[in-house]
Protein backbone atom coordinates (compact mmCIF):
# COMPACT_ATOMS: atom_id res chain seq x y z
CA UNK A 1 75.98 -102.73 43.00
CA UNK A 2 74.76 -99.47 43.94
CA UNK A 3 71.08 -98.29 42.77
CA UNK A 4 71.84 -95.34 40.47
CA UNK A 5 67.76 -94.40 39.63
CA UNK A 6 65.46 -92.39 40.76
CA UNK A 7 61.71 -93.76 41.17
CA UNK A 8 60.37 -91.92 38.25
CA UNK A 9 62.61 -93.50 36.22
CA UNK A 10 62.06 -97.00 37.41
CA UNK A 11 58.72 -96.83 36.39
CA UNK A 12 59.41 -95.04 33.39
CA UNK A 13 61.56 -97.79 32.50
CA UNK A 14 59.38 -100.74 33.46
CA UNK A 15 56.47 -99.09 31.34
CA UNK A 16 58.30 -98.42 28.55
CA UNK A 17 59.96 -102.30 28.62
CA UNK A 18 56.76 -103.73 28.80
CA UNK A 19 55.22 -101.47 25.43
CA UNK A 20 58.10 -102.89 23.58
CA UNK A 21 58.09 -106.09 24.72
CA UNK A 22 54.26 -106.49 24.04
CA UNK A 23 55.05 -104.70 20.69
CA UNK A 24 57.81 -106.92 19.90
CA UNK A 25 55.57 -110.18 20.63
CA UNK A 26 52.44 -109.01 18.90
CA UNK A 27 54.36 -108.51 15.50
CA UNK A 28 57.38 -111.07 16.28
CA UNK A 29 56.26 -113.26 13.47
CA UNK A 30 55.70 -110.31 10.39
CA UNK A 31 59.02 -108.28 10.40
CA UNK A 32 61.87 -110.73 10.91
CA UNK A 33 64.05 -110.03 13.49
CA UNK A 34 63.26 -106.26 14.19
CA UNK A 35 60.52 -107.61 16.77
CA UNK A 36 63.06 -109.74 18.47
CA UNK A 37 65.21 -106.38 18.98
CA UNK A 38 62.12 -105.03 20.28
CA UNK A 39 61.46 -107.85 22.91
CA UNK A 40 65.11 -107.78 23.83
CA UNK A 41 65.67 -104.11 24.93
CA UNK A 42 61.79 -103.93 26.29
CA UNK A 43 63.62 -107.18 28.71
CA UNK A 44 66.83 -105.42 29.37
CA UNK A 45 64.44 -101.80 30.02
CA UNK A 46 62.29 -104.17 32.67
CA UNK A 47 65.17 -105.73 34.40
CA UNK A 48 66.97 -102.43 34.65
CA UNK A 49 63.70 -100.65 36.35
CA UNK A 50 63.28 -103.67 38.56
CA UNK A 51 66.71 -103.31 39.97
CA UNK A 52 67.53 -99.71 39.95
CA UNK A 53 70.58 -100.20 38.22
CA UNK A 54 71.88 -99.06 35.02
CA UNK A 55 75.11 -100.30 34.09
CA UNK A 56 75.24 -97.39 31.57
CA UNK A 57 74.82 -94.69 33.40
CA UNK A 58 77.45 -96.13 35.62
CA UNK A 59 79.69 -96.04 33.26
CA UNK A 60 79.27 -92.84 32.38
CA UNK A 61 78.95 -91.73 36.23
CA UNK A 62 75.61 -90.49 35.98
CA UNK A 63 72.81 -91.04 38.66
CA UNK A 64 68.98 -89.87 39.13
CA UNK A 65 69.03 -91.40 42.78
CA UNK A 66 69.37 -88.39 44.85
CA UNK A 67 71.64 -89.08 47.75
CA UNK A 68 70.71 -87.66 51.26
CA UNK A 69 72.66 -85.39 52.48
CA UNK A 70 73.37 -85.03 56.52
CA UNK A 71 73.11 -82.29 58.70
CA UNK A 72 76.50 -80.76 60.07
């Protein structure tokens, strides 16, 4: 498993996880399940950011990771 994102989006990712997970848990018992959802993906955003892998993007053979590049 190769890490396919950039730092920016790590963090991005972890922020964003953790708004939607709060989010999710603050109103998990007024909307039925749609704060479940919320907790869910803000977990799956968080895991993602921790290990710098996307299995999406890897599917679709995208990357934000640049790769260094060596000198001839």
């Amino acid at each position: 498993m190769t890490k396919n994102q950039a730092v920016w989006e790590r963090v991005l990712r972890i922020v964003m996880g953790i708004g939607l997970a709060a989010v999710g848990y603050i109103y998990g018992d007024m909307y039925g399940n749609a704060p479940l959802a919320l907790v869910f993906i803000g977990t799956v955003l968080i895991v993602t950011g921790v290990v710098a892998y996307c299995p999406v993007w890897h599917l679709l053979g995208f990357s934000t990771k640049r790769t260094k590049q060596t000198k001839p």
